[in-house]
PDB file of N, CA and C in Angstrom:
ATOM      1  N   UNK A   1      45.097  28.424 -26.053  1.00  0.00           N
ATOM      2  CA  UNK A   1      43.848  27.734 -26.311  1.00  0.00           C
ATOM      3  C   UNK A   1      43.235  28.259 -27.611  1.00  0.00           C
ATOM      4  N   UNK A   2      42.627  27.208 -28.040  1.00  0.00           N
ATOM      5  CA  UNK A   2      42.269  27.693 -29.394  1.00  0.00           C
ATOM      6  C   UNK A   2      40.650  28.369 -29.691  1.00  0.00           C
ATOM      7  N   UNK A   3      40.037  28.936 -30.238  1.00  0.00           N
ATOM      8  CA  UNK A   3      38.554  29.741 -29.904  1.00  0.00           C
ATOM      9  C   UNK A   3      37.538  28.507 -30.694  1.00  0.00           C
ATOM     10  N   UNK A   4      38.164  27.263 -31.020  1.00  0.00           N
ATOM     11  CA  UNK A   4      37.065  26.703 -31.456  1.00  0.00           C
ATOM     12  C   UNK A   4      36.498  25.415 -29.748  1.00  0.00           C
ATOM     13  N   UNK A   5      34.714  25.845 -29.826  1.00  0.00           N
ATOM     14  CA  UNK A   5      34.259  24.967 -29.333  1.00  0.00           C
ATOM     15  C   UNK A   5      34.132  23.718 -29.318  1.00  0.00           C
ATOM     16  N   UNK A   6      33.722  23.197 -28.454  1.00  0.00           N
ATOM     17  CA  UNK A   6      32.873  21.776 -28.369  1.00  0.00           C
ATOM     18  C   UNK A   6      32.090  21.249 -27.790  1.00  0.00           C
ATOM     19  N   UNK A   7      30.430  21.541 -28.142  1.00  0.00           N
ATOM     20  CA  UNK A   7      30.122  20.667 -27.185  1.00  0.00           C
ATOM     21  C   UNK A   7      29.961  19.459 -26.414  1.00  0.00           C
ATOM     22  N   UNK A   8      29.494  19.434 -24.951  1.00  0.00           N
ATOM     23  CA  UNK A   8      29.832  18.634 -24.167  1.00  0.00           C
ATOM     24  C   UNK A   8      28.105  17.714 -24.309  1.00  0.00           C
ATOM     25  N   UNK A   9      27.909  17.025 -24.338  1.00  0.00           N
ATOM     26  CA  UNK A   9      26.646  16.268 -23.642  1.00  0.00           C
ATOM     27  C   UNK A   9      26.504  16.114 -22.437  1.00  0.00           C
ATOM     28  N   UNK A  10      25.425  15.862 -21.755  1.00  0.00           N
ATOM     29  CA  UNK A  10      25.827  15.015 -19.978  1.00  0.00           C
ATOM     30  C   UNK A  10      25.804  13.507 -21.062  1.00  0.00           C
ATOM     31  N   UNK A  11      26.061  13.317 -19.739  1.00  0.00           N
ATOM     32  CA  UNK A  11      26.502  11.600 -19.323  1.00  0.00           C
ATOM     33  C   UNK A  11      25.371  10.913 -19.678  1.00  0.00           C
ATOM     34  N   UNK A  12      25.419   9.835 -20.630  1.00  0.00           N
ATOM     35  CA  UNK A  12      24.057   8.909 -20.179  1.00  0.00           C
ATOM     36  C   UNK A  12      23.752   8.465 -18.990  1.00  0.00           C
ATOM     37  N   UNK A  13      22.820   8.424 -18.535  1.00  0.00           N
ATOM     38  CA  UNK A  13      22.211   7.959 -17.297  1.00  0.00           C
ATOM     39  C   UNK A  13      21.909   6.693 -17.316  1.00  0.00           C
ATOM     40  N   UNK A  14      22.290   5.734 -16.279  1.00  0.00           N
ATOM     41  CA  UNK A  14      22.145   4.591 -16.209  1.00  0.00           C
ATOM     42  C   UNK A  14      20.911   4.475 -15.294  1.00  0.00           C
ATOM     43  N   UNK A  15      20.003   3.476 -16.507  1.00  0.00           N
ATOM     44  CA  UNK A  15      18.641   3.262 -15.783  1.00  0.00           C
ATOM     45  C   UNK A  15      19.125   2.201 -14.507  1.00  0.00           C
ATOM     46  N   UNK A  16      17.770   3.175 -13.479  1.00  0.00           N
ATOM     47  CA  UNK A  16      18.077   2.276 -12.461  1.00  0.00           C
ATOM     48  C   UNK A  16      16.750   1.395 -11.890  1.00  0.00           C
ATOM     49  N   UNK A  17      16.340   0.847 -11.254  1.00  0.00           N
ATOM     50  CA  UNK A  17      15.945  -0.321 -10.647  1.00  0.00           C
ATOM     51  C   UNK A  17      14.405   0.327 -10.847  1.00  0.00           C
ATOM     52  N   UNK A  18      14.342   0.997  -9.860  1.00  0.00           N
ATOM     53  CA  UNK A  18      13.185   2.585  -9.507  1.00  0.00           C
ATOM     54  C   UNK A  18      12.467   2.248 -11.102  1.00  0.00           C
ATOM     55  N   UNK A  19      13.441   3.086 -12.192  1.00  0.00           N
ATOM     56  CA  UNK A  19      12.474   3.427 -13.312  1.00  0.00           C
ATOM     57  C   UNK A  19      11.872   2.239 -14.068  1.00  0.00           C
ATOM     58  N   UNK A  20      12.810   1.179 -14.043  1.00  0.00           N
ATOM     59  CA  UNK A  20      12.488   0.164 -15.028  1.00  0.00           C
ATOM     60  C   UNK A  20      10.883  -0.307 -14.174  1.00  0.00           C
ATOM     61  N   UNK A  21      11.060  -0.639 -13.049  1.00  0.00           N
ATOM     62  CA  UNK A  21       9.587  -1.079 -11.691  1.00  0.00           C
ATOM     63  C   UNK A  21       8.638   0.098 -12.799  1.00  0.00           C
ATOM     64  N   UNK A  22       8.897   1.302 -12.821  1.00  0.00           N
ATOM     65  CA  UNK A  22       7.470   1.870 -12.852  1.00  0.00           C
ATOM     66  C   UNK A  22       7.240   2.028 -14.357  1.00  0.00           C
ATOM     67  N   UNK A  23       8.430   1.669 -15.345  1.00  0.00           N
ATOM     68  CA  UNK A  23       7.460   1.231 -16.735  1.00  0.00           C
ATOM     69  C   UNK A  23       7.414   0.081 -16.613  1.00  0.00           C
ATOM     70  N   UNK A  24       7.373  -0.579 -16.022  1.00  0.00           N
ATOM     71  CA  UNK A  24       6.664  -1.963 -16.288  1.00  0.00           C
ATOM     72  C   UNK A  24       5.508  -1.963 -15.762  1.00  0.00           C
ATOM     73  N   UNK A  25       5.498  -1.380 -14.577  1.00  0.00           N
ATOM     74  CA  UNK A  25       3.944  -1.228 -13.682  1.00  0.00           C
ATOM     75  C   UNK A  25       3.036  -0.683 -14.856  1.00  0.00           C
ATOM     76  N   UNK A  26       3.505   0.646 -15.677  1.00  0.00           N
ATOM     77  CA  UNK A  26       2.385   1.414 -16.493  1.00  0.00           C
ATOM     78  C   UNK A  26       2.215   0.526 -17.669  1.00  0.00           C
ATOM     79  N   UNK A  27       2.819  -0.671 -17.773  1.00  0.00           N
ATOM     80  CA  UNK A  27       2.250  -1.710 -18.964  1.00  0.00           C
ATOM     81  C   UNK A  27       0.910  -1.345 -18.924  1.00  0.00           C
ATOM     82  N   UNK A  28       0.555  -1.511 -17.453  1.00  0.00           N
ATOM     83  CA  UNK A  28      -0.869  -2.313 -17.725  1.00  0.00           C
ATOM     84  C   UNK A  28      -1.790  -1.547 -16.546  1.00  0.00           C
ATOM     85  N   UNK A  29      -3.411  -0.843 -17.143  1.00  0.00           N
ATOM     86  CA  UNK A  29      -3.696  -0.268 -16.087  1.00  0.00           C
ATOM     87  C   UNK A  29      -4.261  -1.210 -14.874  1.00  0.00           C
ATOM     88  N   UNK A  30      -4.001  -0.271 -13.883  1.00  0.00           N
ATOM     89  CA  UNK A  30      -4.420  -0.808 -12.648  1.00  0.00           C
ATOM     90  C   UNK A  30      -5.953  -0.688 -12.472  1.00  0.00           C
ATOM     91  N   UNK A  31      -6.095  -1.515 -11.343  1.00  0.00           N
ATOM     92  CA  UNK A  31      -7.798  -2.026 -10.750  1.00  0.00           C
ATOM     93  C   UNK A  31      -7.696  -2.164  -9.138  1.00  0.00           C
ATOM     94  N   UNK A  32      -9.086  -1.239  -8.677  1.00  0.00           N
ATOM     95  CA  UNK A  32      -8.867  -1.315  -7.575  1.00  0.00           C
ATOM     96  C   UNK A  32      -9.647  -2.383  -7.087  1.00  0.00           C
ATOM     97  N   UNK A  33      -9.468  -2.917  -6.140  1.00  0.00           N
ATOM     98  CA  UNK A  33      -9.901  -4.152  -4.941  1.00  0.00           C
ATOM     99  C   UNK A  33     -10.491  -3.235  -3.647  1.00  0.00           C
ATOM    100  N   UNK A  34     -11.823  -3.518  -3.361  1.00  0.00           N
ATOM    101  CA  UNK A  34     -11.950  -3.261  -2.244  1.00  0.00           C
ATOM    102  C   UNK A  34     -12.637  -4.440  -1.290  1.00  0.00           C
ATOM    103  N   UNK A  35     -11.828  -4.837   0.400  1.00  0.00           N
ATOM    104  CA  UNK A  35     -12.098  -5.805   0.693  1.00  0.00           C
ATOM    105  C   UNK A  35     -12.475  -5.326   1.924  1.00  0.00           C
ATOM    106  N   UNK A  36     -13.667  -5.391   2.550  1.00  0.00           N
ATOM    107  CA  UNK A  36     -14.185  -5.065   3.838  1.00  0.00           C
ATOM    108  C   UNK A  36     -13.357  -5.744   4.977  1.00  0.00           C
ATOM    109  N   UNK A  37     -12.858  -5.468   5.728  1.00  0.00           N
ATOM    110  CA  UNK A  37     -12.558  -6.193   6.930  1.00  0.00           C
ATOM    111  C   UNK A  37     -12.452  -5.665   8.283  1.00  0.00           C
ATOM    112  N   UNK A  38     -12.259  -6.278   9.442  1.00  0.00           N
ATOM    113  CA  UNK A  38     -12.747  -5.511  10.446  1.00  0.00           C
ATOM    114  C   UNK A  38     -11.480  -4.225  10.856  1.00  0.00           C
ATOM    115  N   UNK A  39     -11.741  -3.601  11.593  1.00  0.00           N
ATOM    116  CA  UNK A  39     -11.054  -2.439  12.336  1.00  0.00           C
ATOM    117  C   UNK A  39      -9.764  -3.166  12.645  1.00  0.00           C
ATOM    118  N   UNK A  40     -10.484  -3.387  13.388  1.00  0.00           N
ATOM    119  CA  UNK A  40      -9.115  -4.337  14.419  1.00  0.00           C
ATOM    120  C   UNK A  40      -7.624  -5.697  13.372  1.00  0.00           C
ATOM    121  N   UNK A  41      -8.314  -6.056  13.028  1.00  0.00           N
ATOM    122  CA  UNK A  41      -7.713  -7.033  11.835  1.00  0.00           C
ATOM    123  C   UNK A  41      -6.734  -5.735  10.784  1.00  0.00           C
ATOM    124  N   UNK A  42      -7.439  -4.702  10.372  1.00  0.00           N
ATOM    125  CA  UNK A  42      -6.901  -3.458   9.972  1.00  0.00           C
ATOM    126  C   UNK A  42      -5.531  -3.051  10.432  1.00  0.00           C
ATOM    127  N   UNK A  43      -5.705  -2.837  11.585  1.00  0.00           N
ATOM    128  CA  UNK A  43      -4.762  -2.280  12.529  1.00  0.00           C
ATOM    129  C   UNK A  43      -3.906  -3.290  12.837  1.00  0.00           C
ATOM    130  N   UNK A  44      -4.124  -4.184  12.865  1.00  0.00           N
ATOM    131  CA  UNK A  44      -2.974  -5.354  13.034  1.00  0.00           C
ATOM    132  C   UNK A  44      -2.042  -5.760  12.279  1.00  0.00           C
ATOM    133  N   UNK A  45      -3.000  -5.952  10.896  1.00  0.00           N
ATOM    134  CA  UNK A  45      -1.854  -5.738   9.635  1.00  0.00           C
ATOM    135  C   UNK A  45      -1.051  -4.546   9.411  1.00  0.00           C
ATOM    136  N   UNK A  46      -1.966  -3.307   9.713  1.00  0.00           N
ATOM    137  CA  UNK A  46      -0.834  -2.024   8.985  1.00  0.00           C
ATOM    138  C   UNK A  46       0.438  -1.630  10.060  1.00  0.00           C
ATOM    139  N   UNK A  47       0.306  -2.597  11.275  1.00  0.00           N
ATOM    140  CA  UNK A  47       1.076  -2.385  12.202  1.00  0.00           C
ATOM    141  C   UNK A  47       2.224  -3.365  11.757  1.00  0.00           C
ATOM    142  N   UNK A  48       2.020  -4.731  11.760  1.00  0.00           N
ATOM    143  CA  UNK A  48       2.818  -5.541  11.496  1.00  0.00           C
ATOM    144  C   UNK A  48       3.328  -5.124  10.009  1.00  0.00           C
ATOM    145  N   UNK A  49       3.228  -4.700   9.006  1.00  0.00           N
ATOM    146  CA  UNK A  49       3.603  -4.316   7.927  1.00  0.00           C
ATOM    147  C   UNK A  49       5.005  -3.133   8.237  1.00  0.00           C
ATOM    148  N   UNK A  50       4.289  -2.121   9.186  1.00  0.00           N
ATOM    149  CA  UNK A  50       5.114  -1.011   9.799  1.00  0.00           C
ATOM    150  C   UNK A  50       6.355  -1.649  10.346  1.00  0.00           C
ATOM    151  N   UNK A  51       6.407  -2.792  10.939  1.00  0.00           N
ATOM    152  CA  UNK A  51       7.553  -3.444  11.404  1.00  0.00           C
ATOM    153  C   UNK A  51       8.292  -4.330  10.771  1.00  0.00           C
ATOM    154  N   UNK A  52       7.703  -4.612   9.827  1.00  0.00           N
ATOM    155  CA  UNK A  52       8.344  -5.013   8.073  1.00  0.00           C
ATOM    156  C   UNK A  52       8.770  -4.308   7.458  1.00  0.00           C
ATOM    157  N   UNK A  53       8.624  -3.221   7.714  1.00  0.00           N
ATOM    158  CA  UNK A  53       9.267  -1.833   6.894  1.00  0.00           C
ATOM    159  C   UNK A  53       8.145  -2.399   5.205  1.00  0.00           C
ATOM    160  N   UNK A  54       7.338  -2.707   5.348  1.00  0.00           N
ATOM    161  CA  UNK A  54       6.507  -3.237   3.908  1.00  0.00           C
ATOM    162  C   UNK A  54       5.347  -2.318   3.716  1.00  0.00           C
ATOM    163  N   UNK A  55       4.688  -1.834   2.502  1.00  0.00           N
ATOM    164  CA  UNK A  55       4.112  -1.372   2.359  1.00  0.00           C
ATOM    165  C   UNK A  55       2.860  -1.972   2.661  1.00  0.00           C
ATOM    166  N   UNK A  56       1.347  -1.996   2.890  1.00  0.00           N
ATOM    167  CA  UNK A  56       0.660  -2.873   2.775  1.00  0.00           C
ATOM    168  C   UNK A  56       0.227  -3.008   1.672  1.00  0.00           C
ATOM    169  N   UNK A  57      -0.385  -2.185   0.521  1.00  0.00           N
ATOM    170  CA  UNK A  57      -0.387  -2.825  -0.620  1.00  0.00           C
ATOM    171  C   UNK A  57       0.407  -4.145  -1.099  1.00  0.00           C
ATOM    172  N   UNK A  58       1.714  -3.512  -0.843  1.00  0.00           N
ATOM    173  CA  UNK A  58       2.594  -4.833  -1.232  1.00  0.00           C
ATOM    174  C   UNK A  58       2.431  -6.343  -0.747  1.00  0.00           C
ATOM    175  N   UNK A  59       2.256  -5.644   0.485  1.00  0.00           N
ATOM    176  CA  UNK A  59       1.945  -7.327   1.242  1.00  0.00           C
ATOM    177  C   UNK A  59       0.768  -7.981   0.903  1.00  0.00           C
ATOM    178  N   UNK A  60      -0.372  -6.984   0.909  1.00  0.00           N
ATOM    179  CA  UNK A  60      -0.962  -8.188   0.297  1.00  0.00           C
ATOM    180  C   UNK A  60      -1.098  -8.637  -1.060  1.00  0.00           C
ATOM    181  N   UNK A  61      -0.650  -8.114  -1.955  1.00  0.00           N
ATOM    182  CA  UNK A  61      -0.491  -8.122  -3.471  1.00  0.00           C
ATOM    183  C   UNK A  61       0.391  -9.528  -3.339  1.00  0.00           C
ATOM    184  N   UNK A  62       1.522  -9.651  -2.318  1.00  0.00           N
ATOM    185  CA  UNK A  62       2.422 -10.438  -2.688  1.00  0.00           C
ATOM    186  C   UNK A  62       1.956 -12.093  -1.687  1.00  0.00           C
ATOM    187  N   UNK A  63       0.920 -11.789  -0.976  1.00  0.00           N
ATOM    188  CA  UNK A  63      -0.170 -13.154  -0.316  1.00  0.00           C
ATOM    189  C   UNK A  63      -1.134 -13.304  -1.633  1.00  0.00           C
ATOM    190  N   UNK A  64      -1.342 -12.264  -2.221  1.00  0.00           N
ATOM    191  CA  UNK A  64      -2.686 -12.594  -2.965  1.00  0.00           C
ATOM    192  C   UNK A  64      -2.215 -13.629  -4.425  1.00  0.00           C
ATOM    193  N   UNK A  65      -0.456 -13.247  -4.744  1.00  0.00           N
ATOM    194  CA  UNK A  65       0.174 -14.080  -5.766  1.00  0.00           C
ATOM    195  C   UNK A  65       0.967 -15.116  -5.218  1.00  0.00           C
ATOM    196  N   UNK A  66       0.571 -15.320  -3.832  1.00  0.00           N
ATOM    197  CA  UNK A  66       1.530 -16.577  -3.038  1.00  0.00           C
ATOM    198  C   UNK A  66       0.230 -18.014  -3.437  1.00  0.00           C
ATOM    199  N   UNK A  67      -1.090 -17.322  -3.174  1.00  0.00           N
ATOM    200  CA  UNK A  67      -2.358 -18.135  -3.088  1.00  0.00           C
ATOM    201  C   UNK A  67      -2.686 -18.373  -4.769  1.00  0.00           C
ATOM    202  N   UNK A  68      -2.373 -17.456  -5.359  1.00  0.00           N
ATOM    203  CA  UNK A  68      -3.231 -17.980  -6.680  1.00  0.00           C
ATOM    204  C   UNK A  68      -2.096 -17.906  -7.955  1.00  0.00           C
ATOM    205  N   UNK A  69      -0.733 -17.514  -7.188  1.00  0.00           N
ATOM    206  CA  UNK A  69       0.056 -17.422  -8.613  1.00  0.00           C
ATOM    207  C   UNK A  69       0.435 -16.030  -9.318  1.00  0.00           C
ATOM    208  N   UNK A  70       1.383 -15.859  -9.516  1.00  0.00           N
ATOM    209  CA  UNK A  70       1.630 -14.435 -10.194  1.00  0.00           C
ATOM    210  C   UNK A  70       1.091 -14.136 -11.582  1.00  0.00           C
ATOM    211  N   UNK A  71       0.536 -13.365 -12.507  1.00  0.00           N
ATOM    212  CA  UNK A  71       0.134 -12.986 -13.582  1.00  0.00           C
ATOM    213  C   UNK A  71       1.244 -13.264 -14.557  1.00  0.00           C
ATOM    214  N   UNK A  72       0.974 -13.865 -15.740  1.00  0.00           N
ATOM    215  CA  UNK A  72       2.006 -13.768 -16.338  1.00  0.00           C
ATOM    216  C   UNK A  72       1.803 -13.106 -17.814  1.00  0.00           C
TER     217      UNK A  72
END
């Protein structure tokens, strides 16, 4: 073997799904919504969401662009 080096790099990393979602999310800052509703109505959604395996943010983010349209 000969005493001259070489270095190695790592590997490029192939962007995945995950990172591209959260620079696109930091485009643009966020705003919060706050919507009173009852207890019970509460609990019904974060339950049924739980059995969606869905976040609730998501769900309703994704009723709130079913009703008025996605941002473009």
């Amino acid at each position: 073997m000969s005493g001259k080096k070489v270095p190695i790099s790592p590997r490029p990393r192939k962007e995945d799904k995950a990172d591209a979602w959260v620079r696109q999310r930091e485009a643009e800052p966020l705003k919060t919504l706050i919507v009173k509703i009852p207890a019970s109505f509460h609990s019904h959604i974060k339950s049924q969401c739980a059995l969606q395996g869905v976040n609730m943010k998501d769900a309703v983010v994704e009723i709130l662009e079913e009703k008025f349209g996605k941002q473009t």
